[in-house]
C-alpha atoms as a PDB file:
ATOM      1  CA  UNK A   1       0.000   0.000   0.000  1.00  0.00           C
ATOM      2  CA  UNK A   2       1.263   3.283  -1.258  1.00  0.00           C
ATOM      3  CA  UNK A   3       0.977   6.369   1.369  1.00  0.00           C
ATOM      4  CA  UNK A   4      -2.205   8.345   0.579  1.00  0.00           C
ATOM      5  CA  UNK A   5      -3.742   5.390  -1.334  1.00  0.00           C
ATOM      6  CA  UNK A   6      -5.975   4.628   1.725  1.00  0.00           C
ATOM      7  CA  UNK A   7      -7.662   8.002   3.185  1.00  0.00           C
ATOM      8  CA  UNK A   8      -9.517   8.630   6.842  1.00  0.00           C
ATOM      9  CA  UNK A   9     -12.438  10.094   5.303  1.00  0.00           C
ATOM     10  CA  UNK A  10     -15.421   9.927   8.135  1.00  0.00           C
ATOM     11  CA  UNK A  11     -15.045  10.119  11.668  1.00  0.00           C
ATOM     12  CA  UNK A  12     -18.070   9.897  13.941  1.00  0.00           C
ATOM     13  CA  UNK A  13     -17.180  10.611  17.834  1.00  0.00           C
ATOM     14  CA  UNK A  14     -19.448  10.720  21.231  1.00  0.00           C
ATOM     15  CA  UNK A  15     -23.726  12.373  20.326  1.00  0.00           C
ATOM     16  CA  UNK A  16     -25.638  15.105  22.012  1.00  0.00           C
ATOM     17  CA  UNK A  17     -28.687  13.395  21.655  1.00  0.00           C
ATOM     18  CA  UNK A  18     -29.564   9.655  21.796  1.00  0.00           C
ATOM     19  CA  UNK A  19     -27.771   7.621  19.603  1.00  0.00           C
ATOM     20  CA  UNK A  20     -27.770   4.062  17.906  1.00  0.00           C
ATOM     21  CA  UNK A  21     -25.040   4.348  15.511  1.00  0.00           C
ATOM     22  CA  UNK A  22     -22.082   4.776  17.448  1.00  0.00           C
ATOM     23  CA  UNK A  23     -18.392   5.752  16.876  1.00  0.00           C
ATOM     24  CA  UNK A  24     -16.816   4.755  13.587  1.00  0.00           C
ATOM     25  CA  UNK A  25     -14.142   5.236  11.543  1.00  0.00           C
ATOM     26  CA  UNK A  26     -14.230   5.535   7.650  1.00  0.00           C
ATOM     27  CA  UNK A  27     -11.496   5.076   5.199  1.00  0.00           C
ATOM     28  CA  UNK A  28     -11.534   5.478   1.289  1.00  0.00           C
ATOM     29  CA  UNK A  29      -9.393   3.408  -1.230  1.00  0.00           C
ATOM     30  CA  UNK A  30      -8.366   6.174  -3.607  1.00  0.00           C
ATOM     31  CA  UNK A  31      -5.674   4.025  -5.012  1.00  0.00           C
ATOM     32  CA  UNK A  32      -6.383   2.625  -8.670  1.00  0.00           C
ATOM     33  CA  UNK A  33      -6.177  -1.217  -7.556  1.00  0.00           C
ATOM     34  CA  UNK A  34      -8.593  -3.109  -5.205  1.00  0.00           C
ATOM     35  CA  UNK A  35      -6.601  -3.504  -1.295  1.00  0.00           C
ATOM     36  CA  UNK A  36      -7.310  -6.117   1.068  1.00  0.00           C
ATOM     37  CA  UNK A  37      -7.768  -4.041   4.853  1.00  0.00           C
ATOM     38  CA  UNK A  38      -6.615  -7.039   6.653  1.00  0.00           C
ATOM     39  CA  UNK A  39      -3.712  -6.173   9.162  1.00  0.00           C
ATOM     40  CA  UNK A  40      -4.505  -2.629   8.439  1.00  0.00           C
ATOM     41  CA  UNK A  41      -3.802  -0.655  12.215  1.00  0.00           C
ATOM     42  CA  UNK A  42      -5.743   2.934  13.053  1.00  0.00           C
ATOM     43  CA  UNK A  43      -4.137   4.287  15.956  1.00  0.00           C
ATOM     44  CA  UNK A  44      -5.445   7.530  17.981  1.00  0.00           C
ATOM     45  CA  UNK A  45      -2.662   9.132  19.633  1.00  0.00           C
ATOM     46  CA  UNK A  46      -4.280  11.994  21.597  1.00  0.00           C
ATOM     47  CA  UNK A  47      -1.982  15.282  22.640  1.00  0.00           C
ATOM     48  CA  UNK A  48      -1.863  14.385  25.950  1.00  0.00           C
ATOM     49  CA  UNK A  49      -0.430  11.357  25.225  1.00  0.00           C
ATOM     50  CA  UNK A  50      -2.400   8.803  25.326  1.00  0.00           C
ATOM     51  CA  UNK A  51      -2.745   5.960  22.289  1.00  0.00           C
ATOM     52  CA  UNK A  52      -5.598   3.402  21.410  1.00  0.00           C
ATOM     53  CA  UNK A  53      -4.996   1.106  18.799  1.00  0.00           C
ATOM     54  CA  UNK A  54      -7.481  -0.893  16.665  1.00  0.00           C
ATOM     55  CA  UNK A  55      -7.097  -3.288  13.822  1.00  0.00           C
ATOM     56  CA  UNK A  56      -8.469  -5.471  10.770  1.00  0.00           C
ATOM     57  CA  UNK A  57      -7.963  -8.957  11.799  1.00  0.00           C
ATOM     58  CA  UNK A  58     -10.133 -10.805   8.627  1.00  0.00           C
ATOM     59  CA  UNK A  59      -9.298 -10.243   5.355  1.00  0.00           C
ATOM     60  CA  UNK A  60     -11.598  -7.159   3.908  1.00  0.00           C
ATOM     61  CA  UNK A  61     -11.444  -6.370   0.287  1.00  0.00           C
ATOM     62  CA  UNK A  62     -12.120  -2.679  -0.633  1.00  0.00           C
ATOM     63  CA  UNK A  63     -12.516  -1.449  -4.477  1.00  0.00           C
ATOM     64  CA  UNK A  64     -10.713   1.805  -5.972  1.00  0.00           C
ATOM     65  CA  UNK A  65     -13.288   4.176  -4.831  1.00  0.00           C
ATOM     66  CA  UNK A  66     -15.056   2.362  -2.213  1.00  0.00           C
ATOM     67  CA  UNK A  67     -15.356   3.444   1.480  1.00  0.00           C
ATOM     68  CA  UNK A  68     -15.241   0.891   4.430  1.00  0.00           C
ATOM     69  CA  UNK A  69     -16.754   1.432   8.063  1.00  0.00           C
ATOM     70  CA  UNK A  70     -14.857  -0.234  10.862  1.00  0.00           C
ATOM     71  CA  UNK A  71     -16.708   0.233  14.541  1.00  0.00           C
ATOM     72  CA  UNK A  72     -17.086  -1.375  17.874  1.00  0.00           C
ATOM     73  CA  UNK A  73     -18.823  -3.993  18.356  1.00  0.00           C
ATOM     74  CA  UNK A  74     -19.583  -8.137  17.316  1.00  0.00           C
ATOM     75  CA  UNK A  75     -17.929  -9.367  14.805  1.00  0.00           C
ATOM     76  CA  UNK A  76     -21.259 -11.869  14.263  1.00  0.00           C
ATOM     77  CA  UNK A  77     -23.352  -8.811  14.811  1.00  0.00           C
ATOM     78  CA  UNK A  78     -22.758  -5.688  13.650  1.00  0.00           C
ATOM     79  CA  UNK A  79     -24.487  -2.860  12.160  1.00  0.00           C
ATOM     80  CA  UNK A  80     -25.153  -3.071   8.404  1.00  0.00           C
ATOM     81  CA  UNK A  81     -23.315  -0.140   7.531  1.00  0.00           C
ATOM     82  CA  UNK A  82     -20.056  -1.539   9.357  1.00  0.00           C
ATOM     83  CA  UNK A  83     -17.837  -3.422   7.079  1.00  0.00           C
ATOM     84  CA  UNK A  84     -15.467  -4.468   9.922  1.00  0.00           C
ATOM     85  CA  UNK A  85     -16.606  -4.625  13.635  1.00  0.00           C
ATOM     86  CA  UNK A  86     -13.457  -4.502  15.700  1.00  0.00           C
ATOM     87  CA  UNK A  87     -14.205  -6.507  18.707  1.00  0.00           C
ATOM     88  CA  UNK A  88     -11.375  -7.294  20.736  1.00  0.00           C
ATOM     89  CA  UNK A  89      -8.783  -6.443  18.430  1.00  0.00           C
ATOM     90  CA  UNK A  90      -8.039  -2.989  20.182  1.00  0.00           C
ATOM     91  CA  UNK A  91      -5.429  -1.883  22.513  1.00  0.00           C
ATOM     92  CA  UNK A  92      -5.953   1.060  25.296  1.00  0.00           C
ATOM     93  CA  UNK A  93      -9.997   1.179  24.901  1.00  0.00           C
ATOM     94  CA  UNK A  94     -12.650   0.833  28.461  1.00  0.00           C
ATOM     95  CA  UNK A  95     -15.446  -1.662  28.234  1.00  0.00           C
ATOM     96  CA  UNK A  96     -18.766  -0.590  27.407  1.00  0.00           C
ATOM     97  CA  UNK A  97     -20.813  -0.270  30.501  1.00  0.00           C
ATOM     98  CA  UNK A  98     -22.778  -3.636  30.175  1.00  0.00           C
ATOM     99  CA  UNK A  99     -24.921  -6.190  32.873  1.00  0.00           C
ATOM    100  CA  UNK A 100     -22.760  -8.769  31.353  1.00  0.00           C
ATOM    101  CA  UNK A 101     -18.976  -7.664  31.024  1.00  0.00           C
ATOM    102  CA  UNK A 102     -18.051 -10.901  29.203  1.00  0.00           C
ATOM    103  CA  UNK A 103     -19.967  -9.180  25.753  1.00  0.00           C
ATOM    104  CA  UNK A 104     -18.900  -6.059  26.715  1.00  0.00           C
ATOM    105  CA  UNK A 105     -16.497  -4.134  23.940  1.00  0.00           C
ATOM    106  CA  UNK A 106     -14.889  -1.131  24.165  1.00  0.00           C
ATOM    107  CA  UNK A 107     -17.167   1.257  22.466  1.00  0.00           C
ATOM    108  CA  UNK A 108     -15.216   4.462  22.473  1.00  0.00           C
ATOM    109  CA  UNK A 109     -13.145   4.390  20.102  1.00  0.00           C
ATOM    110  CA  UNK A 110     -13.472   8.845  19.070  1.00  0.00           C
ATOM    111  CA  UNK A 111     -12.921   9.044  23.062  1.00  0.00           C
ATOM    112  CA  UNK A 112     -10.177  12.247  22.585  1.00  0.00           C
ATOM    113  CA  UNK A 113     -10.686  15.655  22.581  1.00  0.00           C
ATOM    114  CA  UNK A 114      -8.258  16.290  20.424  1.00  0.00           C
ATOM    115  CA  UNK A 115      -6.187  13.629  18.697  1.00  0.00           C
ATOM    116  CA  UNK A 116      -3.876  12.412  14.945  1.00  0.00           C
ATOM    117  CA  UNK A 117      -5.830   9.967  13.430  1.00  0.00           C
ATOM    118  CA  UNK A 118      -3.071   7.390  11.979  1.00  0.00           C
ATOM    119  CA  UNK A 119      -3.505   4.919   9.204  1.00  0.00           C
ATOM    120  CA  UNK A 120      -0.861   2.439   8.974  1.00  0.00           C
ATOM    121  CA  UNK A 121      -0.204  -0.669   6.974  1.00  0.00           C
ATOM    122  CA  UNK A 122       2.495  -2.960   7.085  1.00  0.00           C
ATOM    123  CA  UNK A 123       4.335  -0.714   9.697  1.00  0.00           C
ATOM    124  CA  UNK A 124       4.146   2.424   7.644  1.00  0.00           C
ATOM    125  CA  UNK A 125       1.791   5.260   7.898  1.00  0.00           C
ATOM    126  CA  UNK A 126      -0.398   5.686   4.947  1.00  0.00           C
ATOM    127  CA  UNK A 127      -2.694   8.328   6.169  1.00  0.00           C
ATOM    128  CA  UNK A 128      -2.869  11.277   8.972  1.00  0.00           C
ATOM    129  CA  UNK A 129      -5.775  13.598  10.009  1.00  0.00           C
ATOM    130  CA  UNK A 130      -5.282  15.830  12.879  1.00  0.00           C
ATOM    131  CA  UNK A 131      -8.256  16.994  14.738  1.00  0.00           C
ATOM    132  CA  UNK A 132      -7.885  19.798  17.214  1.00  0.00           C
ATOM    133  CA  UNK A 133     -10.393  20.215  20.478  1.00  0.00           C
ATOM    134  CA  UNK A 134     -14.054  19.598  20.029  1.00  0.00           C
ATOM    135  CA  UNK A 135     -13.841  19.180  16.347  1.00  0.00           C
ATOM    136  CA  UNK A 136     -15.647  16.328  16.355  1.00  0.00           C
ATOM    137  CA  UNK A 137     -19.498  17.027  16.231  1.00  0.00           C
ATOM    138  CA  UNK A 138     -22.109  16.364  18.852  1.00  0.00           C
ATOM    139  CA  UNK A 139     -24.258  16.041  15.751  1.00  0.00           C
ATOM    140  CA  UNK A 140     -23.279  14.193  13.282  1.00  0.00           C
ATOM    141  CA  UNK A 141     -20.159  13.125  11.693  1.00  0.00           C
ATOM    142  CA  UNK A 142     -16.928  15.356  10.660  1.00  0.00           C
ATOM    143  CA  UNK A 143     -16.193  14.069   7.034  1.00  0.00           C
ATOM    144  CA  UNK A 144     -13.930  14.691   4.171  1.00  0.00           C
ATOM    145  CA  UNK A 145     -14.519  14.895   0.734  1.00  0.00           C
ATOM    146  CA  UNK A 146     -17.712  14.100  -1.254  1.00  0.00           C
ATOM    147  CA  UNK A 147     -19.156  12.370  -4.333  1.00  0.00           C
ATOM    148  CA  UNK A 148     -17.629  15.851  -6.563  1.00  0.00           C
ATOM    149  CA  UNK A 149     -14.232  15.811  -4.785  1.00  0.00           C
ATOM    150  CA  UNK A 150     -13.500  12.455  -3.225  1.00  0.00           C
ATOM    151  CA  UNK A 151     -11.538  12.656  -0.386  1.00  0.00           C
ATOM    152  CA  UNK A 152      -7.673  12.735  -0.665  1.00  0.00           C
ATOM    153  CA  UNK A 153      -4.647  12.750   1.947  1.00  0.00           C
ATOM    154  CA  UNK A 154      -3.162  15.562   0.781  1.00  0.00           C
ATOM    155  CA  UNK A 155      -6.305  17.401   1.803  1.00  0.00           C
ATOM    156  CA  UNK A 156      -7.396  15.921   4.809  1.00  0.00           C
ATOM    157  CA  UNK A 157      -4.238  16.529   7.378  1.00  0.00           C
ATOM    158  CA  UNK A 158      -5.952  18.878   9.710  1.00  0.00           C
ATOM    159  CA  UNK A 159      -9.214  19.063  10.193  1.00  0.00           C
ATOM    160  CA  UNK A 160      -9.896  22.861   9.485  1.00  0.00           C
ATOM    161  CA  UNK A 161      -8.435  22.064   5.781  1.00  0.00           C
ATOM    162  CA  UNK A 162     -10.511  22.830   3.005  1.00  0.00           C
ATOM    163  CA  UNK A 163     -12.296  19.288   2.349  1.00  0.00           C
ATOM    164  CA  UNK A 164     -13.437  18.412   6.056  1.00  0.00           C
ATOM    165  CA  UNK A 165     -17.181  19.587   6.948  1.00  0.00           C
ATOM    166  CA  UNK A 166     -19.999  18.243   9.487  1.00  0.00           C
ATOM    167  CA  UNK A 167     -22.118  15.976   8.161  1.00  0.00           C
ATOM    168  CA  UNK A 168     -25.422  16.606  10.262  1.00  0.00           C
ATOM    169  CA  UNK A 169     -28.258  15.271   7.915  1.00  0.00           C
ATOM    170  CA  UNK A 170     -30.419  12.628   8.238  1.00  0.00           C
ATOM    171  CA  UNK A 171     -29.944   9.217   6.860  1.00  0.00           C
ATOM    172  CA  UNK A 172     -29.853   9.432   3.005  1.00  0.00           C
ATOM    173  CA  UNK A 173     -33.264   7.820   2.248  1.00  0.00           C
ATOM    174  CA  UNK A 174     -31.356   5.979  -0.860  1.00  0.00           C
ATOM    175  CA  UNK A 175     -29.232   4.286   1.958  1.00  0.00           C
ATOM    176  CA  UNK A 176     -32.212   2.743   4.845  1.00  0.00           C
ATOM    177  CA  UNK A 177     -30.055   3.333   8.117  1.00  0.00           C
ATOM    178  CA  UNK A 178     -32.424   2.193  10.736  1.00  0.00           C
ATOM    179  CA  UNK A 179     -31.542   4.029  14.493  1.00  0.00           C
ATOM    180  CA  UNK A 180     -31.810   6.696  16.343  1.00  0.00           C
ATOM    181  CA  UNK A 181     -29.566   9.973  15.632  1.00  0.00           C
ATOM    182  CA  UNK A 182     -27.550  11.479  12.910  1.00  0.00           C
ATOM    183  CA  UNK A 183     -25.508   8.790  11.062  1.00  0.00           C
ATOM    184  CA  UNK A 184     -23.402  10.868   8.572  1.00  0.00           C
ATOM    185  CA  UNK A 185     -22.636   8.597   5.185  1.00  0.00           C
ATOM    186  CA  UNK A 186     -21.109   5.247   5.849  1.00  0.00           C
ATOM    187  CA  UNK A 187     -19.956   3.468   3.463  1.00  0.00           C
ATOM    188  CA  UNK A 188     -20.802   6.172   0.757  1.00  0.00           C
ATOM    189  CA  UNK A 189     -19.522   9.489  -0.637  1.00  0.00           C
ATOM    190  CA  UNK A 190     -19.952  12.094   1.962  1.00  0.00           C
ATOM    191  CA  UNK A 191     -22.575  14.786   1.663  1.00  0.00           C
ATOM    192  CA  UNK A 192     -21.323  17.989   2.754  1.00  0.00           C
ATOM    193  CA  UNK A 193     -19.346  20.467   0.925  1.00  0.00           C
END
């Protein structure tokens, strides 16, 4: 995998309002060949100094131009917009507050005020984002790029650069998300400008 050939496109952190969709993190294949996600690492390293690191364990295809979710949660029973659902494979995360801690998985994956966003594959880093305090919406999702100007890593390094926006629509009726809140565009172009 080339650097920039995988992008962090969609980040979706902690709601204002009830919520049913959860943190996630999307990436986008802008390369020209189809990549397989497996082994891929996306580690939050927040200015304080903390770290939490998650991974793709299975292998997980992705097209040129395709977008792929990965979340908390079951592996055998995730949401239908998540493409990967990390459940143990993470490093530094607190268990979801659960009657049953043996199910519980760490669902807080967006849990930093401020944090870099690191893609890395095969030990190298592939993609960065940078977002500074409170960036991340209580409504919504912060996203980069959209179906006119797909995301790229040259653009999306901080998060006041030019192609990141909040994403605070509801679910695109062309794409049935069913849940409460504001899901942003998983798994699809983003919709802001």
């Amino acid at each position: 995998m080339e650097v920039g050939g995988l992008v962090i496109s969609e980040l979706r952190g902690d709601q204002a309002t009830q919520d049913s969709f959860g943190h996630y993190v999307e990436v986008y294949n802008a390369s020209a060949s189809t990549v397989d996600l497996q082994g891929m690492r996306v580690r939050l390293r927040s200015t304080s100094g903390d770290e939490l690191t998650f991974f793709v364990r299975d292998d997980l295809s992705l097209a040129p131009g395709a977008y792929a979710v990965v979340a908390p949660g079951d592996p055998d029973q995730s949401q239908s917009f998540v493409d990967y659902a990390i459940g143990w494979d993470i490093s530094g995360g607190s268990l979801a507050e659960s009657e049953d801690e043996d199910d519980s998985y760490p669902l807080d994956l967006m849990r930093y005020r401020s944090a870099f966003v690191e893609l890395l594959a095969c030990g190298e880093l592939i993609d960065q984002v940078f977002y500074d305090v409170d960036a991340l919406p209580a409504a919504g999702t912060l996203a980069c790029g959209n179906a006119d100007s797909p995301p790229s890593a040259d653009a999306n390094d901080l998060d006041s650069a030019g192609c990141w926006c909040v994403d605070d629509q509801e679910a695109d009726p062309d794409q049935p998300l069913f849940g409460v809140g504001l899901p942003g565009s998983p798994g699809g172009p983003n919709r802001c400008l």
